[in-house]
PDB file of N, CA and C in Angstrom:
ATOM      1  N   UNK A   1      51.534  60.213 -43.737  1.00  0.00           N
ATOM      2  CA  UNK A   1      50.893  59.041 -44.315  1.00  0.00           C
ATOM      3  C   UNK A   1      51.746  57.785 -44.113  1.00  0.00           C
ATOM      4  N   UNK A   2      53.143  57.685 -44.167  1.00  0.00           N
ATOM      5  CA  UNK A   2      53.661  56.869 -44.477  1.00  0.00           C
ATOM      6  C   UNK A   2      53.918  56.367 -42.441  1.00  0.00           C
ATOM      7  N   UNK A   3      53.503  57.319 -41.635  1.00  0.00           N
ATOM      8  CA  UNK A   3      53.878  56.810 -40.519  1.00  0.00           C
ATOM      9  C   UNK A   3      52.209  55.756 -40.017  1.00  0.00           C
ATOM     10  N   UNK A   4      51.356  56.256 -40.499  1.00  0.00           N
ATOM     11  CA  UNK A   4      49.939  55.818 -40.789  1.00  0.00           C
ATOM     12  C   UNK A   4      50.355  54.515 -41.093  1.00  0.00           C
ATOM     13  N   UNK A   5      50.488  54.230 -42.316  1.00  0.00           N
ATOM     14  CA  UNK A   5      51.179  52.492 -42.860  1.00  0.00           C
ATOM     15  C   UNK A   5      51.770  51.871 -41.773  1.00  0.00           C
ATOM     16  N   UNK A   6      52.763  52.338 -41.137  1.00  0.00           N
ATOM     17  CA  UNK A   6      53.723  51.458 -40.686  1.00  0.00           C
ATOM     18  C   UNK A   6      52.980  51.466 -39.463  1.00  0.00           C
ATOM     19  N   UNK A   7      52.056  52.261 -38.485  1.00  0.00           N
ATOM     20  CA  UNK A   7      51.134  52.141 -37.053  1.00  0.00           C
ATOM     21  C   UNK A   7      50.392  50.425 -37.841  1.00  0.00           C
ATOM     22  N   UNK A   8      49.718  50.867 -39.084  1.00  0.00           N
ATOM     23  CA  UNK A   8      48.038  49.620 -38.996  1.00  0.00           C
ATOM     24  C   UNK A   8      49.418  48.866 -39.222  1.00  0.00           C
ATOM     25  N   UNK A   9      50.332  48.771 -40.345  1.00  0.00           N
ATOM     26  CA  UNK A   9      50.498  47.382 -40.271  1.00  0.00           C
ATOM     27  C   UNK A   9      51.269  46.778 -39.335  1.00  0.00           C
ATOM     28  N   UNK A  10      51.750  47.656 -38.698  1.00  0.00           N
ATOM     29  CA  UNK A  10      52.382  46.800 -36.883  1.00  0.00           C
ATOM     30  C   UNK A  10      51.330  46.251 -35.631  1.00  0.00           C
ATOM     31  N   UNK A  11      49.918  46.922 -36.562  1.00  0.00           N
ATOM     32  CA  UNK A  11      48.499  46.314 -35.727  1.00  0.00           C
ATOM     33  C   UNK A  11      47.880  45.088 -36.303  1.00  0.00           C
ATOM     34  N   UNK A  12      48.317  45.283 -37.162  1.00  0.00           N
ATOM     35  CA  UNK A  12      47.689  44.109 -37.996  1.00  0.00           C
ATOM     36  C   UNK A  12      48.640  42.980 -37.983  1.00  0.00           C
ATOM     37  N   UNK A  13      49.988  42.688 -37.785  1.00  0.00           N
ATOM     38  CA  UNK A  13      50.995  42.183 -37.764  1.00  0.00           C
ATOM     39  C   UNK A  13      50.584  41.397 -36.048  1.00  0.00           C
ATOM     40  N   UNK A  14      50.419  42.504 -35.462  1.00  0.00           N
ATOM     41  CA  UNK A  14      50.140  42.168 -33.400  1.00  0.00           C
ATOM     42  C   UNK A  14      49.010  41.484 -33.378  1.00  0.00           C
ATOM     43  N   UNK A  15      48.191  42.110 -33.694  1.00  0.00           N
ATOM     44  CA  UNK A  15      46.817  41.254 -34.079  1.00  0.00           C
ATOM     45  C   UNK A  15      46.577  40.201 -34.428  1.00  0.00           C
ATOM     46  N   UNK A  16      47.402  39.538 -35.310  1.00  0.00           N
ATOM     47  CA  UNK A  16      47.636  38.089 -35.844  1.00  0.00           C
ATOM     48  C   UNK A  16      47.974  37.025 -34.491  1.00  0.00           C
ATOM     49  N   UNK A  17      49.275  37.906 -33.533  1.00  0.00           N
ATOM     50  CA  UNK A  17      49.661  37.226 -32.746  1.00  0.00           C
ATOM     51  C   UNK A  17      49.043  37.320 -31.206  1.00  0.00           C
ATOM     52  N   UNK A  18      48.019  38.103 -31.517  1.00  0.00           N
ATOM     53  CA  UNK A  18      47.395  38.568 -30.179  1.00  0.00           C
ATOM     54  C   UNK A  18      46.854  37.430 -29.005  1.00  0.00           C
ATOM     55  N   UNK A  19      45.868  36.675 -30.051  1.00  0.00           N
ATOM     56  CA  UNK A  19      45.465  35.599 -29.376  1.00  0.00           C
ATOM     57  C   UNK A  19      46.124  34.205 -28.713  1.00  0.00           C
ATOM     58  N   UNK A  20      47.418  33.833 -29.860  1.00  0.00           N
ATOM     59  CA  UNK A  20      48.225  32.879 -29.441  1.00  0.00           C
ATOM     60  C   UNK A  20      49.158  33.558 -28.297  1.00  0.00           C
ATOM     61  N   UNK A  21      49.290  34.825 -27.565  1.00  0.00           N
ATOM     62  CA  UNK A  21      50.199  35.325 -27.062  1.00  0.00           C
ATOM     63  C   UNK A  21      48.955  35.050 -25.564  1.00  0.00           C
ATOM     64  N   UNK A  22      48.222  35.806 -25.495  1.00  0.00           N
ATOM     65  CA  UNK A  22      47.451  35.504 -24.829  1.00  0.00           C
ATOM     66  C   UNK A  22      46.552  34.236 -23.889  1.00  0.00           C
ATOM     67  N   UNK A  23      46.464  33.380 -25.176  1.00  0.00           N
ATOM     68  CA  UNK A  23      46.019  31.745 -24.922  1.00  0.00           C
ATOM     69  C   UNK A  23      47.745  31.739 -24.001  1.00  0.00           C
ATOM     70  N   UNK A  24      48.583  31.789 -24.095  1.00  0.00           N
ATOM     71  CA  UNK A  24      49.101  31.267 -23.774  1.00  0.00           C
ATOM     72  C   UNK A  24      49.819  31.734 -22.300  1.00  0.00           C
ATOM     73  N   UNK A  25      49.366  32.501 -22.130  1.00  0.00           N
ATOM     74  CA  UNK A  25      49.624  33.428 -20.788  1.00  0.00           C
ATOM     75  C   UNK A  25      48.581  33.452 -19.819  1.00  0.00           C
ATOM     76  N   UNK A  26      47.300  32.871 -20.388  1.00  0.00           N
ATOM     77  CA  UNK A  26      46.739  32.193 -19.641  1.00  0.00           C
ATOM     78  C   UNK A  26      47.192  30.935 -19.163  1.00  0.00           C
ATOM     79  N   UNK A  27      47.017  29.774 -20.223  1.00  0.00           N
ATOM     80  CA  UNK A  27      47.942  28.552 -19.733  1.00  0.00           C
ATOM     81  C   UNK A  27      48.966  28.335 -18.716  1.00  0.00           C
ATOM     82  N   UNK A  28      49.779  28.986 -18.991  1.00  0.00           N
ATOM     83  CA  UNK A  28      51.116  29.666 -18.248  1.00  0.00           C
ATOM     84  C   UNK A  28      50.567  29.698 -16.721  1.00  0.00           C
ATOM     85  N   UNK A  29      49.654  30.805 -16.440  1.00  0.00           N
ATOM     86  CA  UNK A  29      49.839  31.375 -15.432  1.00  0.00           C
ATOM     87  C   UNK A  29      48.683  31.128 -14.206  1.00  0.00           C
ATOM     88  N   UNK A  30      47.659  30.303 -15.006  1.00  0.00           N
ATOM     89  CA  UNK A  30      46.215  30.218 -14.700  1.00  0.00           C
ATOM     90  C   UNK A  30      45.765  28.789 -14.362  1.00  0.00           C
ATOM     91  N   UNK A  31      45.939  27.992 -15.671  1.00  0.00           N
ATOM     92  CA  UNK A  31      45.457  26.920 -15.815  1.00  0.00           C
ATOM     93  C   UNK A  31      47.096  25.456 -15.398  1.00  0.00           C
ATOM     94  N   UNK A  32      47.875  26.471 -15.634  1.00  0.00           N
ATOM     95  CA  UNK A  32      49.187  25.276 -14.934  1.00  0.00           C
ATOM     96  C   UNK A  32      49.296  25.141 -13.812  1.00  0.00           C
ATOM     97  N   UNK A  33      49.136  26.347 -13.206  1.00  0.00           N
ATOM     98  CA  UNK A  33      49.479  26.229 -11.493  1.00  0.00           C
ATOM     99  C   UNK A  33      48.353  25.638 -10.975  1.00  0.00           C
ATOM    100  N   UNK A  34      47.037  25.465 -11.381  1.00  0.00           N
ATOM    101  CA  UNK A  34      45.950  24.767 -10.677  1.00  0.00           C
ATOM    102  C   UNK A  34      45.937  23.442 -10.870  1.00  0.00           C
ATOM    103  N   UNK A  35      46.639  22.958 -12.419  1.00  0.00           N
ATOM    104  CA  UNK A  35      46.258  21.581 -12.285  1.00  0.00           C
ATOM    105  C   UNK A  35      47.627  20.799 -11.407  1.00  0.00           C
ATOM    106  N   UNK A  36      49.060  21.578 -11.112  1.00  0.00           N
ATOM    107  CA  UNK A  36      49.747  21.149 -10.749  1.00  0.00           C
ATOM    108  C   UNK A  36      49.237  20.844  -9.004  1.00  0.00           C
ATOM    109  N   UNK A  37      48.674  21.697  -8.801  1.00  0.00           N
ATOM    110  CA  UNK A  37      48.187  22.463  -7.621  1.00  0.00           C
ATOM    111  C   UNK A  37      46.779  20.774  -7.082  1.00  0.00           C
ATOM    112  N   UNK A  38      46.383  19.708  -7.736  1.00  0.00           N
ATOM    113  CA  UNK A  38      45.649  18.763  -8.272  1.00  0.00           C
ATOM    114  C   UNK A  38      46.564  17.717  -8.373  1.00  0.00           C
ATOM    115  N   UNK A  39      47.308  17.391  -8.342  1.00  0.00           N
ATOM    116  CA  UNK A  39      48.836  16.201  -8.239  1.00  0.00           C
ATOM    117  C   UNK A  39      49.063  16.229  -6.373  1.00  0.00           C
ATOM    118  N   UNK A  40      49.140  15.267  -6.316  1.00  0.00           N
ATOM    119  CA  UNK A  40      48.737  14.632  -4.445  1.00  0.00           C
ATOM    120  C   UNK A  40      50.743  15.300  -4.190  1.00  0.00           C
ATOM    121  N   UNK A  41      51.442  15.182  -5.123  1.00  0.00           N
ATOM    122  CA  UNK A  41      52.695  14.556  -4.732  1.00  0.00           C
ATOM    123  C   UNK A  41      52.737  16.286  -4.424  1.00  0.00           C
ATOM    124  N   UNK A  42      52.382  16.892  -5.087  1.00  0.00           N
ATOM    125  CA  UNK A  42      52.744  18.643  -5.415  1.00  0.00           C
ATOM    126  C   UNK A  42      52.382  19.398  -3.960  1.00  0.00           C
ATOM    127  N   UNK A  43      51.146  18.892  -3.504  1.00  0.00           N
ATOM    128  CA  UNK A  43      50.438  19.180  -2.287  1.00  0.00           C
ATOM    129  C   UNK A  43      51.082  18.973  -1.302  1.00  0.00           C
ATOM    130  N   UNK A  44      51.698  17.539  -1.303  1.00  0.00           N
ATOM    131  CA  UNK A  44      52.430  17.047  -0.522  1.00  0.00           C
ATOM    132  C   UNK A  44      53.758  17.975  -0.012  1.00  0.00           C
ATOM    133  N   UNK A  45      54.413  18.392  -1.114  1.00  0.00           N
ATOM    134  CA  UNK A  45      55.929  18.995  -0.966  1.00  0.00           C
ATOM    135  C   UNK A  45      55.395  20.169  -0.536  1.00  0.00           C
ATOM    136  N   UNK A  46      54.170  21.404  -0.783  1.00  0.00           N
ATOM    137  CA  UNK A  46      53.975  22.521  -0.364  1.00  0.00           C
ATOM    138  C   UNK A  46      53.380  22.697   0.855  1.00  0.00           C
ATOM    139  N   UNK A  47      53.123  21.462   1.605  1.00  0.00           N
ATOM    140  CA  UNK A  47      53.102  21.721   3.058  1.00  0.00           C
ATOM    141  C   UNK A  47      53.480  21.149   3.581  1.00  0.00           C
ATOM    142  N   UNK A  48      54.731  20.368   3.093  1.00  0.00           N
ATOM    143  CA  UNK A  48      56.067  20.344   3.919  1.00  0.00           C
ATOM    144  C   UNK A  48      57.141  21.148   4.041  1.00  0.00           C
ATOM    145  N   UNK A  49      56.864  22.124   2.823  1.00  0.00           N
ATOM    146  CA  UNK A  49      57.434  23.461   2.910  1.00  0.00           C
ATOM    147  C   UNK A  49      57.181  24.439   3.469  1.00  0.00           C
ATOM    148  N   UNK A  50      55.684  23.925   3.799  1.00  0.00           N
ATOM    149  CA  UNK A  50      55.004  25.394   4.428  1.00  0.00           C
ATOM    150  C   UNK A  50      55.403  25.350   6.129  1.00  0.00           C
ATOM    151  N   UNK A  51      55.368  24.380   6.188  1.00  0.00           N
ATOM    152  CA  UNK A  51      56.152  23.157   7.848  1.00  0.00           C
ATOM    153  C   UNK A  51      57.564  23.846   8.369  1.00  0.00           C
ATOM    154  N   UNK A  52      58.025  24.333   7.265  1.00  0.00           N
ATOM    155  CA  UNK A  52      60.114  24.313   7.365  1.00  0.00           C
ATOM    156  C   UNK A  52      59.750  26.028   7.174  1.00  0.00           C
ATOM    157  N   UNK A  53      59.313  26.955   7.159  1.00  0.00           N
ATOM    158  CA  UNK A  53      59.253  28.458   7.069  1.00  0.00           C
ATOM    159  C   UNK A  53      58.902  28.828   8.309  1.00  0.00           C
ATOM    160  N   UNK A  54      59.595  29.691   8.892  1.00  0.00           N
ATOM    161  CA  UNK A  54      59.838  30.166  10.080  1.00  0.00           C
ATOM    162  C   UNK A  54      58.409  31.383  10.724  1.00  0.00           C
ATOM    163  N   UNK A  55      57.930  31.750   9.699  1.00  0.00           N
ATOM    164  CA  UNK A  55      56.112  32.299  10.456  1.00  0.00           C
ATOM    165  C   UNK A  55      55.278  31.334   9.636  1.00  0.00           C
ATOM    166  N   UNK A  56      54.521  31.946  10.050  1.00  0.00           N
ATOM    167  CA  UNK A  56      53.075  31.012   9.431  1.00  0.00           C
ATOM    168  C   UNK A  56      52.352  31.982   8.519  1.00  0.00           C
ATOM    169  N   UNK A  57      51.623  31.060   7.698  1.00  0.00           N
ATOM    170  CA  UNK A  57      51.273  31.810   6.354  1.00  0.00           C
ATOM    171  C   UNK A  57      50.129  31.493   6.773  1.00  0.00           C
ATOM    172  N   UNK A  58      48.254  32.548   7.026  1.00  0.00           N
ATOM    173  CA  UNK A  58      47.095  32.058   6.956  1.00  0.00           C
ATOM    174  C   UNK A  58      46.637  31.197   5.960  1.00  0.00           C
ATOM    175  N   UNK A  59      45.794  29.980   6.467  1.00  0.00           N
ATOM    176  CA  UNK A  59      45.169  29.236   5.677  1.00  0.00           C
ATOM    177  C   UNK A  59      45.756  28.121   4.493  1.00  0.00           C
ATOM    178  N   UNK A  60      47.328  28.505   5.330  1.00  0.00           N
ATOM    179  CA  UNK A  60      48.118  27.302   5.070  1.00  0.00           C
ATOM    180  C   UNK A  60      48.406  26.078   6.057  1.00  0.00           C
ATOM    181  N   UNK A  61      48.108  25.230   6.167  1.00  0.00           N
ATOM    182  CA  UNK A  61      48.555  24.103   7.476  1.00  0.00           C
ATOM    183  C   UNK A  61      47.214  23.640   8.357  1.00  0.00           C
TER     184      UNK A  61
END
């Protein structure tokens, strides 16, 4: 019983933080790199980088 208690309330504890953990790992990983990806200057430096790498990457250049 007492291992019962301590499972829900470490679910219920996660659960609280589920969504802010999440929202934010989206943000992170989804919604930052696209809008950076939307900045002229950002575009700019990644295919002048893509320029200076020794093969070629498809559907870059």
């Amino acid at each position: 019983m007492a291992k019962e208690k301590e499972q829900t309330g470490f679910l219920k504890k996660f659960g609280k933080w589920a969504p802010i953990i999440g929202g934010a790992w989206i943000v992170l990983n989804i919604v930052l790199p696209l809008a950076l990806l939307r900045i002229p200057t950002v575009q700019k430096s990644l295919l002048a980088l893509g320029d200076k790498l020794p093969f070629q990457i498809p559907g870059v250049g």
